[in-house]
N, C-alpha and C. Protein backbone atom coordinates (compact mmCIF):
# COMPACT_ATOMS: atom_id res chain seq x y z
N UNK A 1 146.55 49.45 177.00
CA UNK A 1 146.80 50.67 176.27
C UNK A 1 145.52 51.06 175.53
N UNK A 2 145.55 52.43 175.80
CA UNK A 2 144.14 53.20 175.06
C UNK A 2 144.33 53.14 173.86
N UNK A 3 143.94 53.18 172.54
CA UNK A 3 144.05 53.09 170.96
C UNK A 3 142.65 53.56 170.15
N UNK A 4 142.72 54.33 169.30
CA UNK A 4 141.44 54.11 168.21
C UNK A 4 142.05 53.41 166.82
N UNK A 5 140.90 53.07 165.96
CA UNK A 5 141.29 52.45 165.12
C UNK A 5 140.02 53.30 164.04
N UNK A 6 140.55 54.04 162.88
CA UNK A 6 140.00 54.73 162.09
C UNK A 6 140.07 54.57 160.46
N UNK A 7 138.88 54.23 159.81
CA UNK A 7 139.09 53.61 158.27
C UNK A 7 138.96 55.27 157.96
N UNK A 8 139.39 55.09 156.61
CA UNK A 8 139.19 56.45 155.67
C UNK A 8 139.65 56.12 154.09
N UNK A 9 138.91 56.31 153.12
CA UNK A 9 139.12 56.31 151.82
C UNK A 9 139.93 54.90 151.95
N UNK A 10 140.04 53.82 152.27
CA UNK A 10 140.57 52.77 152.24
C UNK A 10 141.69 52.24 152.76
N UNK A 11 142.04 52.67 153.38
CA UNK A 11 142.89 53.03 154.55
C UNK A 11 142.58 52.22 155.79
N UNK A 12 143.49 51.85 156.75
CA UNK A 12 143.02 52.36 158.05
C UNK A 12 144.40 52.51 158.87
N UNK A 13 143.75 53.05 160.08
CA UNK A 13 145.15 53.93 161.24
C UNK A 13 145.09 53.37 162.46
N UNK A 14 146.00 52.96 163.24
CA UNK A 14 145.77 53.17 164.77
C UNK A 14 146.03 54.52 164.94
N UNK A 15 145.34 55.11 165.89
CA UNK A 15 146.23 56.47 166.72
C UNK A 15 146.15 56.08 168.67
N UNK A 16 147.30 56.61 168.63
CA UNK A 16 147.63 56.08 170.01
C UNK A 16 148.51 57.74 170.50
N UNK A 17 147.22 57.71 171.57
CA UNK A 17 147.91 59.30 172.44
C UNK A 17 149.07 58.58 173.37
N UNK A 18 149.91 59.99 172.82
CA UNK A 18 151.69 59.37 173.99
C UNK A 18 151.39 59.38 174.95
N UNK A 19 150.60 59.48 175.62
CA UNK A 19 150.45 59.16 177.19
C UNK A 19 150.15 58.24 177.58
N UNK A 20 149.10 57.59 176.28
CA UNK A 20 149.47 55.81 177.24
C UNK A 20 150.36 55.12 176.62
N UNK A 21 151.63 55.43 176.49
CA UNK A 21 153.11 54.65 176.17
C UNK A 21 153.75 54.72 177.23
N UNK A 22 154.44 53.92 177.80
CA UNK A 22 155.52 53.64 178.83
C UNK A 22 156.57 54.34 178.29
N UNK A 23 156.97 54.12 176.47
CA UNK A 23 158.47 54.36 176.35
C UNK A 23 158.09 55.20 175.04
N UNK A 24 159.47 54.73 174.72
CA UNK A 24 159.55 55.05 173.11
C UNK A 24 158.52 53.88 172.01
N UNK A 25 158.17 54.48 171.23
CA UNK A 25 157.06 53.23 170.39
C UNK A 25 158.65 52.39 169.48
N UNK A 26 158.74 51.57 169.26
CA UNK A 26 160.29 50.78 168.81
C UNK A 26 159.34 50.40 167.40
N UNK A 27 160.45 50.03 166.41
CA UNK A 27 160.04 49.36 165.22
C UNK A 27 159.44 48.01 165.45
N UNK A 28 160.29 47.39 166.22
CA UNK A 28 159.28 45.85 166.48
C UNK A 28 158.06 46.06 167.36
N UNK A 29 157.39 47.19 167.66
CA UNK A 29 156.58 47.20 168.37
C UNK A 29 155.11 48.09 167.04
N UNK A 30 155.89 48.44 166.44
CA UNK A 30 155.57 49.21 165.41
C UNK A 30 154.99 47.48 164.66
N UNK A 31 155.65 47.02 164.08
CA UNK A 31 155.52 45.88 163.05
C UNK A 31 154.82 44.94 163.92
N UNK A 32 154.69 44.69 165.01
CA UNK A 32 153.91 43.86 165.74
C UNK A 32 152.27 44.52 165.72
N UNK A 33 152.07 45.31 166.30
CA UNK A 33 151.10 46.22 166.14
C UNK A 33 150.16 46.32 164.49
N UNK A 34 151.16 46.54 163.82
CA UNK A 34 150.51 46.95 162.74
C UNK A 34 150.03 45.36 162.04
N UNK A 35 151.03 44.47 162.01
CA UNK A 35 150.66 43.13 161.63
C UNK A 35 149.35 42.56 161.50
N UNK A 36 148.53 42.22 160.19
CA UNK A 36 146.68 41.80 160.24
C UNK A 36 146.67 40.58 160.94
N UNK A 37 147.80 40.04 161.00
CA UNK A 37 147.35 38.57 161.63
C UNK A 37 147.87 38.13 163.29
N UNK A 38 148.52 39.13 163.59
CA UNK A 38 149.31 38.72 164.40
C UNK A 38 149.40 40.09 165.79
N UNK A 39 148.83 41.18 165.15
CA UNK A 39 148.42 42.43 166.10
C UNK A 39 146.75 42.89 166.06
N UNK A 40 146.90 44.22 165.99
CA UNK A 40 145.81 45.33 165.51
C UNK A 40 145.49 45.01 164.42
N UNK A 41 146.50 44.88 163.64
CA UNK A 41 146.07 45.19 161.90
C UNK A 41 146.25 46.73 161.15
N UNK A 42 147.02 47.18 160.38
CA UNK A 42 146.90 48.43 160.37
C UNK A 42 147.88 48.88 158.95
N UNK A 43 147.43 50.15 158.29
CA UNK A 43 148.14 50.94 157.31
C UNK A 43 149.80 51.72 158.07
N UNK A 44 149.54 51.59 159.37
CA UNK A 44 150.34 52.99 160.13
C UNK A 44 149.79 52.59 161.35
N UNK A 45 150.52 53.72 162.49
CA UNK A 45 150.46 54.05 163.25
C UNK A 45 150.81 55.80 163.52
N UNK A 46 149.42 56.27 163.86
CA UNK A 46 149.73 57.55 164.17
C UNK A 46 149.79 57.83 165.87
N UNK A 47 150.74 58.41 166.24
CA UNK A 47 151.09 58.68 167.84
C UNK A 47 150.91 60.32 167.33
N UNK A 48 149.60 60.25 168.71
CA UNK A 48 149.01 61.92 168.95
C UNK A 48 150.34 62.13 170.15
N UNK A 49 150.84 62.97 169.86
CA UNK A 49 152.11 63.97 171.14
C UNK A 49 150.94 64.78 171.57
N UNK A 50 151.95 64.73 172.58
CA UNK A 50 151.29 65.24 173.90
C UNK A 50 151.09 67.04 173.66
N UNK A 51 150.58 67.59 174.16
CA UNK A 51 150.10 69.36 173.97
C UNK A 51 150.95 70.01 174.75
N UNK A 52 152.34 70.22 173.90
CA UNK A 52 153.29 71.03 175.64
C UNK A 52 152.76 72.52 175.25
N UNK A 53 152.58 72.93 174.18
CA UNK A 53 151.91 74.56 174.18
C UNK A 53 150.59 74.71 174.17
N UNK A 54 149.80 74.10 174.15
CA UNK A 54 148.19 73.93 174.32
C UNK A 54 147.36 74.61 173.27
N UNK A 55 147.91 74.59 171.90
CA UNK A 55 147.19 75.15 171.22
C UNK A 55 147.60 74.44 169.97
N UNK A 56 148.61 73.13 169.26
CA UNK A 56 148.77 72.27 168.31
C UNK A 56 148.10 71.15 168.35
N UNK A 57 148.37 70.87 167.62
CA UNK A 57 147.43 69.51 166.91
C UNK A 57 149.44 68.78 166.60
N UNK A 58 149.98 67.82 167.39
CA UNK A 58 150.96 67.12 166.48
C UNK A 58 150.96 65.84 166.43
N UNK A 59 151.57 64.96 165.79
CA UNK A 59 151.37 63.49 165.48
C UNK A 59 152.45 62.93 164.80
N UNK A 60 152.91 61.88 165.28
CA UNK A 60 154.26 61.03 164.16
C UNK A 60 153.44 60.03 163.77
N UNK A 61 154.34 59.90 162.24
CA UNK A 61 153.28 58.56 161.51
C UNK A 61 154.94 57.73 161.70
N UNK A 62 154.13 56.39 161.61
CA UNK A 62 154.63 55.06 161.59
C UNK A 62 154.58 54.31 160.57
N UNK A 63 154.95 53.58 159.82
CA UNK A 63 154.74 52.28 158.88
C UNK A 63 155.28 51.46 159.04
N UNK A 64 154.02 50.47 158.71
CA UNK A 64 153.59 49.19 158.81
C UNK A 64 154.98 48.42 159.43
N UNK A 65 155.98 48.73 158.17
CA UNK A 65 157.27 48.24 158.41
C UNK A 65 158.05 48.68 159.38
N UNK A 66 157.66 49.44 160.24
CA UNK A 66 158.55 50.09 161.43
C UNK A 66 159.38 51.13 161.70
N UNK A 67 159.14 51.48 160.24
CA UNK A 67 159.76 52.43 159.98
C UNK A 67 159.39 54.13 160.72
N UNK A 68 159.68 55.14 160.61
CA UNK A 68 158.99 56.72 160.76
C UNK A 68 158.85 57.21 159.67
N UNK A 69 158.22 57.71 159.34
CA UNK A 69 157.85 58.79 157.83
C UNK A 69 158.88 59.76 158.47
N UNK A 70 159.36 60.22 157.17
CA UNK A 70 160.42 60.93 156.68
C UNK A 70 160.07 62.29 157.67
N UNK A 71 158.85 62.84 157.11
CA UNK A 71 158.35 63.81 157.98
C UNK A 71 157.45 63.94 159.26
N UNK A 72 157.88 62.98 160.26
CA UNK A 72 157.25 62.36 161.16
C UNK A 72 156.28 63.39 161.90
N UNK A 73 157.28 64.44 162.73
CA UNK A 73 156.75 65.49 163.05
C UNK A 73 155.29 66.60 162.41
N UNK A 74 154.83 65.79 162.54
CA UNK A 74 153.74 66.51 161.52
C UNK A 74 152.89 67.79 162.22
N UNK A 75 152.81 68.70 161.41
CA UNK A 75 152.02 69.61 162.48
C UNK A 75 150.79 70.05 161.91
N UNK A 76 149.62 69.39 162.20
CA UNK A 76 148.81 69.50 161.15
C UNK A 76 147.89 70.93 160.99
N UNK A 77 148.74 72.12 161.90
CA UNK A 77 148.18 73.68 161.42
C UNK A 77 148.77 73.86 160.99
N UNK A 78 149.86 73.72 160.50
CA UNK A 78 150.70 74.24 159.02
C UNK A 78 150.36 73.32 157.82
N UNK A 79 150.90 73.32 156.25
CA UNK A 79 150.86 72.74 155.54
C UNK A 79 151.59 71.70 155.12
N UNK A 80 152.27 71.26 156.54
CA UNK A 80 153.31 70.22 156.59
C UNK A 80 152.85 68.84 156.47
N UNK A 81 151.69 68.80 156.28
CA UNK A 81 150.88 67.76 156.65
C UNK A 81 151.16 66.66 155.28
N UNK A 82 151.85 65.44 155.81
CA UNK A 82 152.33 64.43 154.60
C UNK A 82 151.35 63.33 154.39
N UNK A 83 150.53 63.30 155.29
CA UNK A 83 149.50 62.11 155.09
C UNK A 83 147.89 62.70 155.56
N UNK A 84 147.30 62.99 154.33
CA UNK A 84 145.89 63.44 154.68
C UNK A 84 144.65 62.55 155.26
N UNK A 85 144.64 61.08 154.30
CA UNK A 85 143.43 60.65 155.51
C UNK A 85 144.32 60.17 156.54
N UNK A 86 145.57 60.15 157.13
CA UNK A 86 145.95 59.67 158.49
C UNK A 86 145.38 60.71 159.31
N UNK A 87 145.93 62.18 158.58
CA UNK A 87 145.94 63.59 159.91
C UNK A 87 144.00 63.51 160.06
N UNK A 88 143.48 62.92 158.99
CA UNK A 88 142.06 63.36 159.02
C UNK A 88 141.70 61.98 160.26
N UNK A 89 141.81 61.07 160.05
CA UNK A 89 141.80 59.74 160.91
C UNK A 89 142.27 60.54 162.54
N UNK A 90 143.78 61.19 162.77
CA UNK A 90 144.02 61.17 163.65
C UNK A 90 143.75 62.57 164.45
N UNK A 91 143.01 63.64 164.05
CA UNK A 91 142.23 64.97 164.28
C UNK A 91 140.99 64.47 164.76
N UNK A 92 140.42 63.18 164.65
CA UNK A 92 138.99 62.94 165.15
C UNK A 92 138.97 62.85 166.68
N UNK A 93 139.50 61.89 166.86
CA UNK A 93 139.49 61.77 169.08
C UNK A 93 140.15 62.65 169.31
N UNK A 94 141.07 64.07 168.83
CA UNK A 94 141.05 65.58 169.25
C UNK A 94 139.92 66.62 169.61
N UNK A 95 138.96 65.83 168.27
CA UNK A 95 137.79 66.95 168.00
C UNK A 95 136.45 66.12 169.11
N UNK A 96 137.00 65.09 169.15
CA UNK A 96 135.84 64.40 170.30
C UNK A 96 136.05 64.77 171.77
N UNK A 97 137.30 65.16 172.03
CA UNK A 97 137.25 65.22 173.41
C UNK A 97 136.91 66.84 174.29
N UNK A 98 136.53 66.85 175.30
CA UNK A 98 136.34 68.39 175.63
C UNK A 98 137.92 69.02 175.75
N UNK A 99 138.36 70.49 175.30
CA UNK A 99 139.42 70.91 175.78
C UNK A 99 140.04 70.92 176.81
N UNK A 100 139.21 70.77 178.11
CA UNK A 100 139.77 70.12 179.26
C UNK A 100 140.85 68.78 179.17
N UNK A 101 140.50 68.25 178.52
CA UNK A 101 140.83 66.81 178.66
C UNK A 101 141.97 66.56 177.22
N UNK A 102 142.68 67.53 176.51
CA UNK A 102 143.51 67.40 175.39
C UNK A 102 144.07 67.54 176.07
């Protein structure tokens, strides 16, 4: 599986584009993952969704604990945005890649 791993203000994120997931991301896969000793290591998990209208930026956050943030759906061109250095962490391999390839 493809992954970045992004520090910010003290922080850090996985982001993982839904396309390289087989399934649904599960809480024990969530808490495995995020685990410092025993996965990745991580604050979260942000999952970049896929572009079905070709012009959003969206992302679900994860925690640590397996849980989904309340406001998972995040859309980070509106002001819905619940976690700033995550959306800032997880807007970077958007802004790296050519538009071809989002």
């Amino acid at each position: 599986m493809r992954f970045y791993r992004y520090h910010a203000i003290g922080n850090d994120y996985i982001v993982i584009p839904e396309s390289e997931l087989s399934g649904p991301l599960t809480p024990a896969q969530t808490r495995r993952i995020c685990h410092r000793n025993y996965g990745v290591g991580s604050d979260g998990i942000l999952l970049h969704l896929n572009d079905k209208a070709g012009d959003r930026f969206e992302l679900r956050i994860y925690n640590p604990d397996g849980s989904e943030s309340e406001r998972a759906a995040t859309d980070c061109a509106s002001s819905r945005a619940i976690c700033g250095t995550g959306s800032a962490c997880a807007a970077k391999p958007s802004r790296l890649s050519p538009p071809a390839a989002r």
